[in-house]
Protein backbone atom coordinates (compact mmCIF):
# COMPACT_ATOMS: atom_id res chain seq x y z
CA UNK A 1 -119.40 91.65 -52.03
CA UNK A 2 -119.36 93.48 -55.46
CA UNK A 3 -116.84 95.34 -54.89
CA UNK A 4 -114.43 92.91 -54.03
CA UNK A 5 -111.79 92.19 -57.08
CA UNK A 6 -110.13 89.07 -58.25
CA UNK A 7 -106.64 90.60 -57.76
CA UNK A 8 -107.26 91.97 -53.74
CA UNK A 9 -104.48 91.56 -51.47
CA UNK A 10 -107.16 89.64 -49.09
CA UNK A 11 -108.66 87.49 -51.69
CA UNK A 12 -106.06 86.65 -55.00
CA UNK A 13 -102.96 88.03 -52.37
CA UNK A 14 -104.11 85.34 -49.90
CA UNK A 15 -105.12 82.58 -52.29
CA UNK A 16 -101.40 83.16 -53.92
CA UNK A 17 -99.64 82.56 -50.83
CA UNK A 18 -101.96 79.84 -48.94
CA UNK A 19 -103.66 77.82 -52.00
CA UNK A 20 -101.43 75.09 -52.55
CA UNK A 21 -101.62 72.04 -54.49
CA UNK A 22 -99.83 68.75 -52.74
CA UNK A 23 -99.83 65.33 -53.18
CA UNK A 24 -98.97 61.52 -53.04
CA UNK A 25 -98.46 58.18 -54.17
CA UNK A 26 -97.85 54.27 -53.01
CA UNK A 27 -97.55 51.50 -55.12
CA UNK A 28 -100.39 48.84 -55.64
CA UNK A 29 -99.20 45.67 -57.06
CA UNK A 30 -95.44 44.68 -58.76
CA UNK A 31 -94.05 47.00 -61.04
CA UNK A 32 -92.27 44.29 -62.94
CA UNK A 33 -95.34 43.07 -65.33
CA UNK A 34 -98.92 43.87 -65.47
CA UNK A 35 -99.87 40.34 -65.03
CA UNK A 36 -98.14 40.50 -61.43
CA UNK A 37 -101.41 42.47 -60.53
CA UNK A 38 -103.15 39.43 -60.19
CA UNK A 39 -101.73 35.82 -59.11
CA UNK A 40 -102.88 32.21 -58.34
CA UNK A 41 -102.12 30.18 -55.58
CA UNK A 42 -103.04 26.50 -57.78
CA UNK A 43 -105.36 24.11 -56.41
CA UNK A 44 -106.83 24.15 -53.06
CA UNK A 45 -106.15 21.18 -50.92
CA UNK A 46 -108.33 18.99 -48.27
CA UNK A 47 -105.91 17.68 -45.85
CA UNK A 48 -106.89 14.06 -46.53
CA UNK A 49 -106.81 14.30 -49.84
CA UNK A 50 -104.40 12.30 -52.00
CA UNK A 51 -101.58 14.00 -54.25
CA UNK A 52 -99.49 12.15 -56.83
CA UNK A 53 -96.12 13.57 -57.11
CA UNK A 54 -96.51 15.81 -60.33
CA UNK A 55 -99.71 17.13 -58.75
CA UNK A 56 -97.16 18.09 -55.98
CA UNK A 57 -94.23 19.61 -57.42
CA UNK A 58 -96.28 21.82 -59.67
CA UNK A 59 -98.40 23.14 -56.68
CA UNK A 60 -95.91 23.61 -54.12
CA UNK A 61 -94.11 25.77 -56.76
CA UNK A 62 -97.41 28.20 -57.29
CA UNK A 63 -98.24 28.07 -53.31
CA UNK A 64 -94.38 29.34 -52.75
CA UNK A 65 -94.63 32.07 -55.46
CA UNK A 66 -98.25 33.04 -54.29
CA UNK A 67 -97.42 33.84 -50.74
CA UNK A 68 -93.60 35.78 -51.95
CA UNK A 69 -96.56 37.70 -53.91
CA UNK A 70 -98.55 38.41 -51.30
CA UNK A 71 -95.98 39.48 -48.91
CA UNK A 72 -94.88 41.78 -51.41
CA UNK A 73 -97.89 43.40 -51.15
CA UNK A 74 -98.41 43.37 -47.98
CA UNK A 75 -95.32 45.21 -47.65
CA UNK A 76 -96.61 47.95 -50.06
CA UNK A 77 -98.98 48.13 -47.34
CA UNK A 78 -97.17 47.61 -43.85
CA UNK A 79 -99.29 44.72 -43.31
CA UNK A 80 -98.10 41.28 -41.61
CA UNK A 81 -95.81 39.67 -43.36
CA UNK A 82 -97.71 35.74 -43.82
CA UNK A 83 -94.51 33.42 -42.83
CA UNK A 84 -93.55 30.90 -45.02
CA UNK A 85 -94.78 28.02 -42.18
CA UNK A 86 -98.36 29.25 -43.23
CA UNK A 87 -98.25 26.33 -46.31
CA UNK A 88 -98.02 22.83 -44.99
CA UNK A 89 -95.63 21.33 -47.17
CA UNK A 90 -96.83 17.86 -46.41
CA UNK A 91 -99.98 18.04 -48.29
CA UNK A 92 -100.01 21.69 -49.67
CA UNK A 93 -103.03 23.05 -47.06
CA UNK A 94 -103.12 25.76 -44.61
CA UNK A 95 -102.12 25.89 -41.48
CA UNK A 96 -104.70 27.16 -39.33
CA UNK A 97 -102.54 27.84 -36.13
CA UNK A 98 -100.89 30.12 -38.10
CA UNK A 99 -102.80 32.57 -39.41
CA UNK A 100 -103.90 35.44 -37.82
CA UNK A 101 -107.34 37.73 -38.30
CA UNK A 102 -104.73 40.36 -39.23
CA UNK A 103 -103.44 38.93 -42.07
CA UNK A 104 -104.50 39.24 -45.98
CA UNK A 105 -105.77 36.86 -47.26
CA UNK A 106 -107.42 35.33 -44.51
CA UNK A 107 -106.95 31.65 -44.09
CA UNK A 108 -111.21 31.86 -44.85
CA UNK A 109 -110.13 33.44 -48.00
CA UNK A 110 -107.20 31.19 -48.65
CA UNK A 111 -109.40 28.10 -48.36
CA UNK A 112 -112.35 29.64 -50.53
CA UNK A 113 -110.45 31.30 -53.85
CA UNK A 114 -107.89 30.08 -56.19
CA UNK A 115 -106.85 33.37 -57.04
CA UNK A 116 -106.55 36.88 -55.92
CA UNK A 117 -105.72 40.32 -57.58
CA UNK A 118 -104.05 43.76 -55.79
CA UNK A 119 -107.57 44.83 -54.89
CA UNK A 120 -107.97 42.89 -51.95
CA UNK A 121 -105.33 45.58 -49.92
CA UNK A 122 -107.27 48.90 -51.55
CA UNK A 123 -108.60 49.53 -48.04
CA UNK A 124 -104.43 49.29 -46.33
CA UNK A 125 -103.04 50.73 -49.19
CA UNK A 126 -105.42 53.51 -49.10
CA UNK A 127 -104.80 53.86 -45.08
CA UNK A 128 -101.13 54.17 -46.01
CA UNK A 129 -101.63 56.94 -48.88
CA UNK A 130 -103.98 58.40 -46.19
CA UNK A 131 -100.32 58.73 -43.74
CA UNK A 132 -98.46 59.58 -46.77
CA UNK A 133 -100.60 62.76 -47.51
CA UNK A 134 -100.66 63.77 -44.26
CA UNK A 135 -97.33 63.49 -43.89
CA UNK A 136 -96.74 66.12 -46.97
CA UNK A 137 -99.45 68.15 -45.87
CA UNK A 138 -98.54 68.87 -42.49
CA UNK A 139 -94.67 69.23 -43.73
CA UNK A 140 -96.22 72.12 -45.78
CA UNK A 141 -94.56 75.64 -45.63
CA UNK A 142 -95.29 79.25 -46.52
CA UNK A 143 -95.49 82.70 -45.79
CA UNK A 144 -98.12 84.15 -43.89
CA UNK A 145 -99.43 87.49 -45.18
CA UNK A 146 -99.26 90.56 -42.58
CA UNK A 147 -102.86 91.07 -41.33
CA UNK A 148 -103.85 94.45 -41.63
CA UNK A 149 -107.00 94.47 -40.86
CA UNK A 150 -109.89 92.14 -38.69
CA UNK A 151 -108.85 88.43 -38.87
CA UNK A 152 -111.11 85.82 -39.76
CA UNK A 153 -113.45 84.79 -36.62
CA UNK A 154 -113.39 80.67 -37.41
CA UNK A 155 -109.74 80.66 -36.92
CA UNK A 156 -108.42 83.73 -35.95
CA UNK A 157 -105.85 83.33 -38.86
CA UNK A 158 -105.56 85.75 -41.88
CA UNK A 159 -107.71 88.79 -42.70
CA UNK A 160 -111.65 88.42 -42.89
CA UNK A 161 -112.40 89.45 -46.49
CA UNK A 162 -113.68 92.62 -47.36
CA UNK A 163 -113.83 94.90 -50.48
CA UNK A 164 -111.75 98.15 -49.52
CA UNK A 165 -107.84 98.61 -48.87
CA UNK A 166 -105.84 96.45 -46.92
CA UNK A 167 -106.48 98.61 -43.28
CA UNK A 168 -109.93 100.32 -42.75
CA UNK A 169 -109.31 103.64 -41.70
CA UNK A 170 -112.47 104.91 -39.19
CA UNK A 171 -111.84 108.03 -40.87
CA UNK A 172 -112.61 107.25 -44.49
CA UNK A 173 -115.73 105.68 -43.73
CA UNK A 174 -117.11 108.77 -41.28
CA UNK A 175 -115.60 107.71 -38.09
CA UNK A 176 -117.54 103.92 -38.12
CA UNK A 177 -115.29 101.38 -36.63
CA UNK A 178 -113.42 98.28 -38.36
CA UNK A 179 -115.61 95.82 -36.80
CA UNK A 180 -119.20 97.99 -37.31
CA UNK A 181 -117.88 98.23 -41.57
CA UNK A 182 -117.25 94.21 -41.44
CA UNK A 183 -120.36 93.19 -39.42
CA UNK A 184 -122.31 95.17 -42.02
CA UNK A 185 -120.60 93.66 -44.93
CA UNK A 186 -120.80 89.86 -43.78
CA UNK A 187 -124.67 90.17 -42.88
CA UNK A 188 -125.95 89.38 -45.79
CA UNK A 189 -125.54 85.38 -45.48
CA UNK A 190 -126.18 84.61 -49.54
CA UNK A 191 -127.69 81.04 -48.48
CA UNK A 192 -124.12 79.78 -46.77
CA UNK A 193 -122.91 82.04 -43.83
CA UNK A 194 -124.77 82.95 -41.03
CA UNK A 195 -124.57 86.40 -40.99
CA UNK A 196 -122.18 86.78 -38.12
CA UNK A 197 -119.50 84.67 -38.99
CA UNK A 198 -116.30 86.56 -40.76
CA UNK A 199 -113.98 84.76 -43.16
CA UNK A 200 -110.73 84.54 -44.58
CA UNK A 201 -110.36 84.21 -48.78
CA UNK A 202 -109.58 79.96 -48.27
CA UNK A 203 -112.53 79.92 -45.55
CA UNK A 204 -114.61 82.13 -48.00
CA UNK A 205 -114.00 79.36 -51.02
CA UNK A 206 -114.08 76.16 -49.14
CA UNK A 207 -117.49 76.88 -48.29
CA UNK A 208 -118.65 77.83 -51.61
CA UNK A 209 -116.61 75.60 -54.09
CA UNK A 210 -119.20 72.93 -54.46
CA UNK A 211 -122.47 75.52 -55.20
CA UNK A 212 -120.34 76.89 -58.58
CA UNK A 213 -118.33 73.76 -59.64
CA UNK A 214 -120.66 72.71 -61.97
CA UNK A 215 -120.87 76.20 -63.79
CA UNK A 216 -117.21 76.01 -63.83
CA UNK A 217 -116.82 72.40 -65.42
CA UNK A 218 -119.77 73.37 -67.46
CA UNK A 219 -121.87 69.81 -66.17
CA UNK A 220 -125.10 69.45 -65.26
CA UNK A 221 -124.51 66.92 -62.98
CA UNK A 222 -125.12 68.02 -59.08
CA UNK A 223 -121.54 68.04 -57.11
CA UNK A 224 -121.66 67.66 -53.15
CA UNK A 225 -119.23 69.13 -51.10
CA UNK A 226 -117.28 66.04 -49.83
CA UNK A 227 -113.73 66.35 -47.98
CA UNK A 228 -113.14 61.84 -48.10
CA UNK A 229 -109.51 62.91 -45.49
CA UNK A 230 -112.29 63.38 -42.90
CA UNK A 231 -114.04 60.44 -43.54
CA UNK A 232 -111.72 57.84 -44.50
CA UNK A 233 -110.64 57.10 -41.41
CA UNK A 234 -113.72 56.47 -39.86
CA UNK A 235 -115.13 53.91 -43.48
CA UNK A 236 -112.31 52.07 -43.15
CA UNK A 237 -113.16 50.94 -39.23
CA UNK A 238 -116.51 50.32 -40.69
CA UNK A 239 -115.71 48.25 -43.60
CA UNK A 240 -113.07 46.38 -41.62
CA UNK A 241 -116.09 45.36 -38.86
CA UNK A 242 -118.24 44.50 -42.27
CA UNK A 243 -115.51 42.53 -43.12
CA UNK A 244 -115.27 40.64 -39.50
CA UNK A 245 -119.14 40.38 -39.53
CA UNK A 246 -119.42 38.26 -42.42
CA UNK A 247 -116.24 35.87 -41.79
CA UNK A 248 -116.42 32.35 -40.30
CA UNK A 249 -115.67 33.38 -36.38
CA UNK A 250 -118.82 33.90 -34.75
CA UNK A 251 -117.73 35.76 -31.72
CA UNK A 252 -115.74 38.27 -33.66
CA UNK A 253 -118.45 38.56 -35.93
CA UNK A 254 -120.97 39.16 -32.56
CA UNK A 255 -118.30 42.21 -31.54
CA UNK A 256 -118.27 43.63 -35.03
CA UNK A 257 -121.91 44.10 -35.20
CA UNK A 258 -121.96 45.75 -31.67
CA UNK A 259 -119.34 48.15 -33.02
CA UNK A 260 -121.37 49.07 -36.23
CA UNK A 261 -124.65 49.38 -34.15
CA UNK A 262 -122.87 51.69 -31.74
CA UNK A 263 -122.05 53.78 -34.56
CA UNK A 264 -125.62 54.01 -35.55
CA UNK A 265 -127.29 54.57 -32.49
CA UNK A 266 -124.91 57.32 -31.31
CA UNK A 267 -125.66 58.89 -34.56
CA UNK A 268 -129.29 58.96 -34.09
CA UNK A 269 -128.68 60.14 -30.97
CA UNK A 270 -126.61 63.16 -31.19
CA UNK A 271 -129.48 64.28 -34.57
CA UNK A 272 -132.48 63.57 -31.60
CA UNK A 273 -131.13 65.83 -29.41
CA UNK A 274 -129.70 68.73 -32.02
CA UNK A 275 -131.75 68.85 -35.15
CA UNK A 276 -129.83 70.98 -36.54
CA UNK A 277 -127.07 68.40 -37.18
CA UNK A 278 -129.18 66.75 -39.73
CA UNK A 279 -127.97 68.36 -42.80
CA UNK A 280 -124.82 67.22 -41.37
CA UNK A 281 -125.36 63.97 -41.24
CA UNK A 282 -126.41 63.72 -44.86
CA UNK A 283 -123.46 64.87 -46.27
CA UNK A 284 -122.01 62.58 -48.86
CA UNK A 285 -118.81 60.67 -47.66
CA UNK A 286 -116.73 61.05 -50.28
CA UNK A 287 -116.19 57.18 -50.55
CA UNK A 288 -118.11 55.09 -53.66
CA UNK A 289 -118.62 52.31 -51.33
CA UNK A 290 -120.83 54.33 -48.57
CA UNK A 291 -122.07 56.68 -50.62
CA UNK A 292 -123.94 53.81 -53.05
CA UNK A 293 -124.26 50.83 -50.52
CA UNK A 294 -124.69 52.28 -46.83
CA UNK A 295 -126.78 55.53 -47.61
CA UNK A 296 -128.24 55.25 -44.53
CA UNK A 297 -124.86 55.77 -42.68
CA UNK A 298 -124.52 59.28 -41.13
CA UNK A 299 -121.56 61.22 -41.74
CA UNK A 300 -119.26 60.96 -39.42
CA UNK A 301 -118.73 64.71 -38.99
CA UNK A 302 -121.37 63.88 -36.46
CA UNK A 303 -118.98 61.91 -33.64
CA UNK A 304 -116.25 65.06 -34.07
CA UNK A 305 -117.17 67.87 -31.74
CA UNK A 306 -114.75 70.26 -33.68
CA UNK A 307 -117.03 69.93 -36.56
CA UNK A 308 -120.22 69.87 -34.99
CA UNK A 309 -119.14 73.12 -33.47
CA UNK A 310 -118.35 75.15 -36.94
CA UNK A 311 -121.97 73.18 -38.23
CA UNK A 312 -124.01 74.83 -35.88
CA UNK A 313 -125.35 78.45 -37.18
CA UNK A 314 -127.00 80.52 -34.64
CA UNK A 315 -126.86 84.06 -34.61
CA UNK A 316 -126.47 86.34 -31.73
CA UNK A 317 -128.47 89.83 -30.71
CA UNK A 318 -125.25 91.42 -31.31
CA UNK A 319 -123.80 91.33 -34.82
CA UNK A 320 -120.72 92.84 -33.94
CA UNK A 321 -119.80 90.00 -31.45
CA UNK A 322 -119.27 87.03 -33.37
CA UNK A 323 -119.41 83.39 -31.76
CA UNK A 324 -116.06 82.41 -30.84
CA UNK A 325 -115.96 78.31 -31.06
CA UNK A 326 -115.86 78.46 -27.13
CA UNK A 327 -118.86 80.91 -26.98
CA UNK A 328 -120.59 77.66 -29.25
């Protein structure tokens, strides 16, 4: 659309109102000293294994500061707390009844590592920054703009963009109706619509950001569009199972593969039966870990019906009759 101006009521007027930075942030680690970020738990112990008294005191001390460390953490993260019975004060081991396959560290990692740094609850901390924003997102307010004029057909919320004055009158454009003027306007797909679909100004640049980001940061590096709050979710069950599947218990391990083979096969499935959900599928995630390690992964916009339904492009014999999501 040419014609359309930076400063239109439906496209800067709409961006003004609805456009809105927000965000959030937990802590990871103590805030007292840097070296908190990291802490030992001394030597590890074999049940049988003799101590002399020195040996003792000075471990006992760095086993009851390690786990008032980690349950500071795990509070960061509304994780178990690890109760203080967890350390065998006899002879400075673990005790297995304990533990739990909930808790961090695992008694597995307990009994294999000496020390430990803040990294090890990324994955909860990021679930709880994950709450957080949501929290501030969905506690969002504004104003919503009158709509003068055709609202978008995705949502049904705002005006569809167009070039002209807030309301079409038919009789400045020789008697032609609102919706013949838009359907004419939004047919020419430029490589991202589908010709009958009719959006509003956030819709419009959602869709578009990632094909002129680069021109705008002035990079020749290739961006993907990648929205990680839809994804998260999902590569944190999976890396959680990846976790299960290479720990000591067999028969969790056994359920944790079945889980991530699931995954996979209902993937393959739903792209065998609608090709068209391909491109889908290869989105990136938005997450370093998937997008480097587990290429072969499918996007999980695949196992969301909502977003299968606004990926599939089809166009109808009548241009002025949009697809409603129903109609999809």
């Amino acid at each position: 659309m040419p014609d359309l101006q930076e400063n239109s009521k439906l496209w800067g007027g709409w961006l003004d109102s609805q456009w809105q930075i927000y965000w959030s942030a937990l802590p990871l680690g103590a805030a007292e000293d840097r070296d908190d970020l990291k802490k030992g738990q001394g030597k590890i112990f074999n049940k049988n294994e003799p101590i002399s008294q020195s040996t003792y005191e000075q471990n006992r001390k760095f086993k009851e500061d390690f786990i008032l460390w980690v349950n500071k953490q795990n509070n960061f993260c509304n994780n178990k707390q690890i109760p203080n019975n967890a350390l065998n004060i006899d002879n400075l081991t673990w005790n297995e009844s304990v533990f739990e396959s909930s808790f961090l560290p695992s008694l597995a990692e307990l009994s294999s590592y000496s020390s430990f740094n803040v990294g090890l609850w990324w994955s909860s901390i990021f679930t709880q920054l994950r709450y957080s924003l949501d929290g501030v997102k969905n506690n969002r307010s504004w104003e919503m703009p009158t709509c003068y004029t055709l609202r978008s057909s995705i949502s049904g919320i705002g005006s569809a963009v167009h070039p002209y004055d807030d309301w079409l009158k038919d009789s400045e454009f020789e008697g032609r109706s609102q919706e013949n003027i838009l359907a004419e306007l939004w047919q020419e797909d430029a490589g991202v619509f589908n010709g009958v679909e009719q959006l509003n100004a956030t819709e419009v640049l959602k869709r578009v950001l990632h094909h002129i980001l680069s021109d705008v940061l002035q990079t020749d590096k290739e961006i993907s569009i990648c929205y990680p709050d839809l994804s998260s979710g999902v590569s944190g069950w999976l890396k959680s199972l990846e976790k299960e599947l290479k720990g000591n218990d067999k028969e969790v391990a056994k359920v944790a593969k079945v889980k991530i083979d699931c995954y996979i096969r209902a993937c393959n499935h739903i792209q065998e039966q609608f090709e068209w959900s391909r491109e889908s599928a290869a989105e990136k995630w938005g997450i370093p870990w998937i997008d480097k390690q587990r290429k072969q992964w499918s996007h999980p916009r695949l196992i969301n019906a909502g977003w299968l339904i606004d990926d599939f492009q089809v166009k109808t014999n009548d241009a002025n009759k949009p697809l409603t999501r129903e109609d999809k």
